[in-house]
C-alpha atoms as a PDB file:
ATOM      1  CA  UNK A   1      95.150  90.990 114.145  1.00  0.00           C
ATOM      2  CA  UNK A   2      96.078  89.600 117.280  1.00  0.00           C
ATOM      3  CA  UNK A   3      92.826  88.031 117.921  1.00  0.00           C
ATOM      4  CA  UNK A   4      91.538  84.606 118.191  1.00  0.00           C
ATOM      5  CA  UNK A   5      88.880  83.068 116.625  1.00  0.00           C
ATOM      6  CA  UNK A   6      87.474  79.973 114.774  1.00  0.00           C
ATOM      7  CA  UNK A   7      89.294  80.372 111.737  1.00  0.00           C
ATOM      8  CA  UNK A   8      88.595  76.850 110.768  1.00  0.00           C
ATOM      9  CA  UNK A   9      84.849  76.272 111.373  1.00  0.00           C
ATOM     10  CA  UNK A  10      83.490  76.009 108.148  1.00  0.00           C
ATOM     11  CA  UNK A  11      86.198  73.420 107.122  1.00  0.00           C
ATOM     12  CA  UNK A  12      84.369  70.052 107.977  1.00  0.00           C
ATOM     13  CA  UNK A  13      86.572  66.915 107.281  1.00  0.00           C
ATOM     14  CA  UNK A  14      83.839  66.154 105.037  1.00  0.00           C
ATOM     15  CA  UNK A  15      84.860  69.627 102.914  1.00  0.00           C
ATOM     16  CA  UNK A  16      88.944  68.947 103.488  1.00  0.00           C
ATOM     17  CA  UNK A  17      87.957  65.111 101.569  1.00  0.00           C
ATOM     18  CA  UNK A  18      86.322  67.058  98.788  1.00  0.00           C
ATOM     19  CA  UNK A  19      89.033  69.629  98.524  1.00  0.00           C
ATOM     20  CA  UNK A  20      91.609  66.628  97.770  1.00  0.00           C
ATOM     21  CA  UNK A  21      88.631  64.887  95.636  1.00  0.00           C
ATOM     22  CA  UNK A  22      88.464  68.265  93.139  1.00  0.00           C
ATOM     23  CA  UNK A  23      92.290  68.700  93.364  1.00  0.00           C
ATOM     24  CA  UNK A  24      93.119  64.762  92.531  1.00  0.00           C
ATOM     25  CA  UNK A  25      90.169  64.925  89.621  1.00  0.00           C
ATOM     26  CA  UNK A  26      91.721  68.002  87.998  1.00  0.00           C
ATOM     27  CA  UNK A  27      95.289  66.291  87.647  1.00  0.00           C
ATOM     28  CA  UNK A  28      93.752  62.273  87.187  1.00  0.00           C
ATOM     29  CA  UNK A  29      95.564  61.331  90.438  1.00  0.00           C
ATOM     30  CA  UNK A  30      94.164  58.561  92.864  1.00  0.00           C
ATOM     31  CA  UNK A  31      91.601  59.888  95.700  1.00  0.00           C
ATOM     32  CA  UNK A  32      92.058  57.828  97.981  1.00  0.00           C
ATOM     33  CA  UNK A  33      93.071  57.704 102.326  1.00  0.00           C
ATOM     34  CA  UNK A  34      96.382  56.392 103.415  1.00  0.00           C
ATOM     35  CA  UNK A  35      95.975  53.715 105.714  1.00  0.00           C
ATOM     36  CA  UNK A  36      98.715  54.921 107.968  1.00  0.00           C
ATOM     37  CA  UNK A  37      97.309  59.159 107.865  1.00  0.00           C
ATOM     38  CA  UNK A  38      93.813  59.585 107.589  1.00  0.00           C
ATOM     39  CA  UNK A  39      92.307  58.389 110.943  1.00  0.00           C
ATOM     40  CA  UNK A  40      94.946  60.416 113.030  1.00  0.00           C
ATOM     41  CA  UNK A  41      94.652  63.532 110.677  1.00  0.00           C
ATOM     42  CA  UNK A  42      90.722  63.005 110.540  1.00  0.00           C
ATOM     43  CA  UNK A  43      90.676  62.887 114.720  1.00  0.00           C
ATOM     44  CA  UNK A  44      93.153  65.905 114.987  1.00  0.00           C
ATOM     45  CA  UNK A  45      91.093  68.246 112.275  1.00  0.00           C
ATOM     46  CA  UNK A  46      87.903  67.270 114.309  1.00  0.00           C
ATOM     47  CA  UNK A  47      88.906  67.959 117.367  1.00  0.00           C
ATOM     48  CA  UNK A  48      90.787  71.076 116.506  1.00  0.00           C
ATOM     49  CA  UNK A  49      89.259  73.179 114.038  1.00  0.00           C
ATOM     50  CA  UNK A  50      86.228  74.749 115.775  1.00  0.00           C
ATOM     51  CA  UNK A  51      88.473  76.138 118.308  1.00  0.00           C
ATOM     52  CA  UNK A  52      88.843  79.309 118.714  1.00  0.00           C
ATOM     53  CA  UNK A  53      92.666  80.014 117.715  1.00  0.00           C
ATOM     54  CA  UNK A  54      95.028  82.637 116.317  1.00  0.00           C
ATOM     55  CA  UNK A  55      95.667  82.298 112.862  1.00  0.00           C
ATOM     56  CA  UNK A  56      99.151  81.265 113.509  1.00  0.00           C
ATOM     57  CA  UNK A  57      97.868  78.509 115.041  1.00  0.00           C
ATOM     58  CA  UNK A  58      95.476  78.077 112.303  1.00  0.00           C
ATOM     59  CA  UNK A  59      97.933  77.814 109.829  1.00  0.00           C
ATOM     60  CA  UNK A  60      99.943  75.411 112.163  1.00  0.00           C
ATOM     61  CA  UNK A  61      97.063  73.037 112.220  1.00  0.00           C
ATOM     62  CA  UNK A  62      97.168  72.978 108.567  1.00  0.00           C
ATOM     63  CA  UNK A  63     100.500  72.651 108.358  1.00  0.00           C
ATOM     64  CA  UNK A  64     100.611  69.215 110.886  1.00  0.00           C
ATOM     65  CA  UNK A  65      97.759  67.593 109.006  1.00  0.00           C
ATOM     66  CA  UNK A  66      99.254  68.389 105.423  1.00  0.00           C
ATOM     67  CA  UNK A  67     102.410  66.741 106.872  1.00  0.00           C
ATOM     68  CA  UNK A  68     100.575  63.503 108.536  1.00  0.00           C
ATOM     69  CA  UNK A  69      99.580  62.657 104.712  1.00  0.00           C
ATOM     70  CA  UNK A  70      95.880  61.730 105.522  1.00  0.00           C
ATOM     71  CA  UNK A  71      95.572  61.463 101.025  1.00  0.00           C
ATOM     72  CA  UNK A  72      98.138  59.384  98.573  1.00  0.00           C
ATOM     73  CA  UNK A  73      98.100  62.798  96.854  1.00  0.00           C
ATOM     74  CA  UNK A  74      97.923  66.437  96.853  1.00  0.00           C
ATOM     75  CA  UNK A  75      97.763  67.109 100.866  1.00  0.00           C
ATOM     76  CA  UNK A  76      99.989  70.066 100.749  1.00  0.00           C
ATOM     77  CA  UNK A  77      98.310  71.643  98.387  1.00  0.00           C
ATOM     78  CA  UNK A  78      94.635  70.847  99.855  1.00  0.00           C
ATOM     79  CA  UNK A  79      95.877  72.126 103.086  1.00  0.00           C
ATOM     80  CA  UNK A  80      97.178  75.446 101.522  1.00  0.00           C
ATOM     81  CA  UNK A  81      93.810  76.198 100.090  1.00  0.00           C
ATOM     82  CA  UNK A  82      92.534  75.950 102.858  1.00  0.00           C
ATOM     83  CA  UNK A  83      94.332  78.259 104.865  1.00  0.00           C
ATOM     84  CA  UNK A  84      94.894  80.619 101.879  1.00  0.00           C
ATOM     85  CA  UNK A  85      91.363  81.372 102.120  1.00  0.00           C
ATOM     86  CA  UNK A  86      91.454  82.212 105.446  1.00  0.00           C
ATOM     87  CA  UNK A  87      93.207  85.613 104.599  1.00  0.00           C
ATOM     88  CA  UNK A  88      89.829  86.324 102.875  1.00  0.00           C
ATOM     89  CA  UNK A  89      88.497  86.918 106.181  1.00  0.00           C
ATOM     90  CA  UNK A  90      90.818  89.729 106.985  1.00  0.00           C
ATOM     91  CA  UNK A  91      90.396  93.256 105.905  1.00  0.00           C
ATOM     92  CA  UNK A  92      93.515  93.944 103.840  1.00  0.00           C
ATOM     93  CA  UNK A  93      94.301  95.684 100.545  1.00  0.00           C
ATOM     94  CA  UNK A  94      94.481  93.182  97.924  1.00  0.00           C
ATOM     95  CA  UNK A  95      98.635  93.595  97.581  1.00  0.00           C
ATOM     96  CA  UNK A  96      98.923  92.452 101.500  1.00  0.00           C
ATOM     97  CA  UNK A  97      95.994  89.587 100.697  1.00  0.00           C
ATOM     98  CA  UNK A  98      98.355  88.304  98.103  1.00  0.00           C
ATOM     99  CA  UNK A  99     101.061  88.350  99.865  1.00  0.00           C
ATOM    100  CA  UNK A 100      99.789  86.449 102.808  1.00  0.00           C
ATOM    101  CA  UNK A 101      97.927  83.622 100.863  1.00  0.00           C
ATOM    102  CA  UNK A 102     101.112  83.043  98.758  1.00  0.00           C
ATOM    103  CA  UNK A 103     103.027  83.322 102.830  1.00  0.00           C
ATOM    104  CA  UNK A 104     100.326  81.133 104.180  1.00  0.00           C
ATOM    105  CA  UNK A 105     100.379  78.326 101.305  1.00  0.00           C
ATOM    106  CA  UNK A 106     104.245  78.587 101.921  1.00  0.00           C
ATOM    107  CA  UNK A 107     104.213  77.624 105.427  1.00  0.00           C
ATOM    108  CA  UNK A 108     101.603  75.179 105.298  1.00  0.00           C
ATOM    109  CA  UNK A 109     103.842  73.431 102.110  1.00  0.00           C
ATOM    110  CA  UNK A 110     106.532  73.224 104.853  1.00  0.00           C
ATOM    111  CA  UNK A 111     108.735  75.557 101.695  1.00  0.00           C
ATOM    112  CA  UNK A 112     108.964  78.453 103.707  1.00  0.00           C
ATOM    113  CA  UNK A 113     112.048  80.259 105.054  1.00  0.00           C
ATOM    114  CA  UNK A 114     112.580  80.957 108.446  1.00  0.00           C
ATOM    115  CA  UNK A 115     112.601  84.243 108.102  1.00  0.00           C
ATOM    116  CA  UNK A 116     109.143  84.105 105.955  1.00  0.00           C
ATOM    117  CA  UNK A 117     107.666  82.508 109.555  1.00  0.00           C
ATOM    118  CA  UNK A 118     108.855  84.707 111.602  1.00  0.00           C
ATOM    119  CA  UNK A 119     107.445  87.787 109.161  1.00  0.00           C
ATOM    120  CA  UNK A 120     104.440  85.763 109.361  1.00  0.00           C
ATOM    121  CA  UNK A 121     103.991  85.099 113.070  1.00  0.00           C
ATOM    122  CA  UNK A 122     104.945  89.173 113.199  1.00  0.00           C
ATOM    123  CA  UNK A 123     102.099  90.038 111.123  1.00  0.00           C
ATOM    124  CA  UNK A 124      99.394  87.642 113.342  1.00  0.00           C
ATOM    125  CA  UNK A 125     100.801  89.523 116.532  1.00  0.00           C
ATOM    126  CA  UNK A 126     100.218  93.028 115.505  1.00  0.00           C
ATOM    127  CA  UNK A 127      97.328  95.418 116.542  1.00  0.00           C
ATOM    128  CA  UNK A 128      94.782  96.044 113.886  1.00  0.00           C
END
């Protein structure tokens, strides 16, 4: 598990703005960019998320733009999808996979204990 790779690259801004389009539909909340999030959040995804990158740092990058508020709604929770579907790329029984999407949403949410990271970051660092 302690590899890198593009976790990211099939997560286009375009895709992230549709993720918060379906999630603001389904609750009749406002779609819309902040004026004071979406440009820098927009620029960071872009320029990070075809990198190569361990998926601690993957979930990190999810975690910055959820918190930069690029949406007036639902950022956390597009964020989290997107880097609770990143554990479908790893070959793990489905009791670890649920573990770590409901871990990874956690830490992207910014609702996770310290002690959750740190189980977290020790899971991305072991051998496979």
């Amino acid at each position: 598990m302690n590899d890198t790779r593009p976790w990211l690259e099939r997560f286009t801004w375009d895709f992230v703005v549709a993720q918060n389009a379906v999630l603001c539909q389904a609750k009749n909340a406002l779609h819309k960019p902040t004026s004071d999030g979406y440009a820098d959040t927009k620029a960071l995804w872009d320029t990070h998320h075809l990198e190569p990158m361990s998926l601690m740092e993957a979930v990190e990058l999810c975690r910055k733009c959820h918190r930069m508020a690029p949406f007036c709604f639902y950022n956390g929770n597009t964020f989290a999808a997107i880097a609770r579907s990143m554990v479908g790329q790893l070959d793990l029984s489905a009791a670890e996979a649920a573990v770590l999407r409901s871990l990874t949403g956690h830490i992207v949410a910014g609702v996770a204990t310290p002690g959750q990271i740190e189980s977290f970051r020790k899971f991305c660092e072991r051998d496979q």
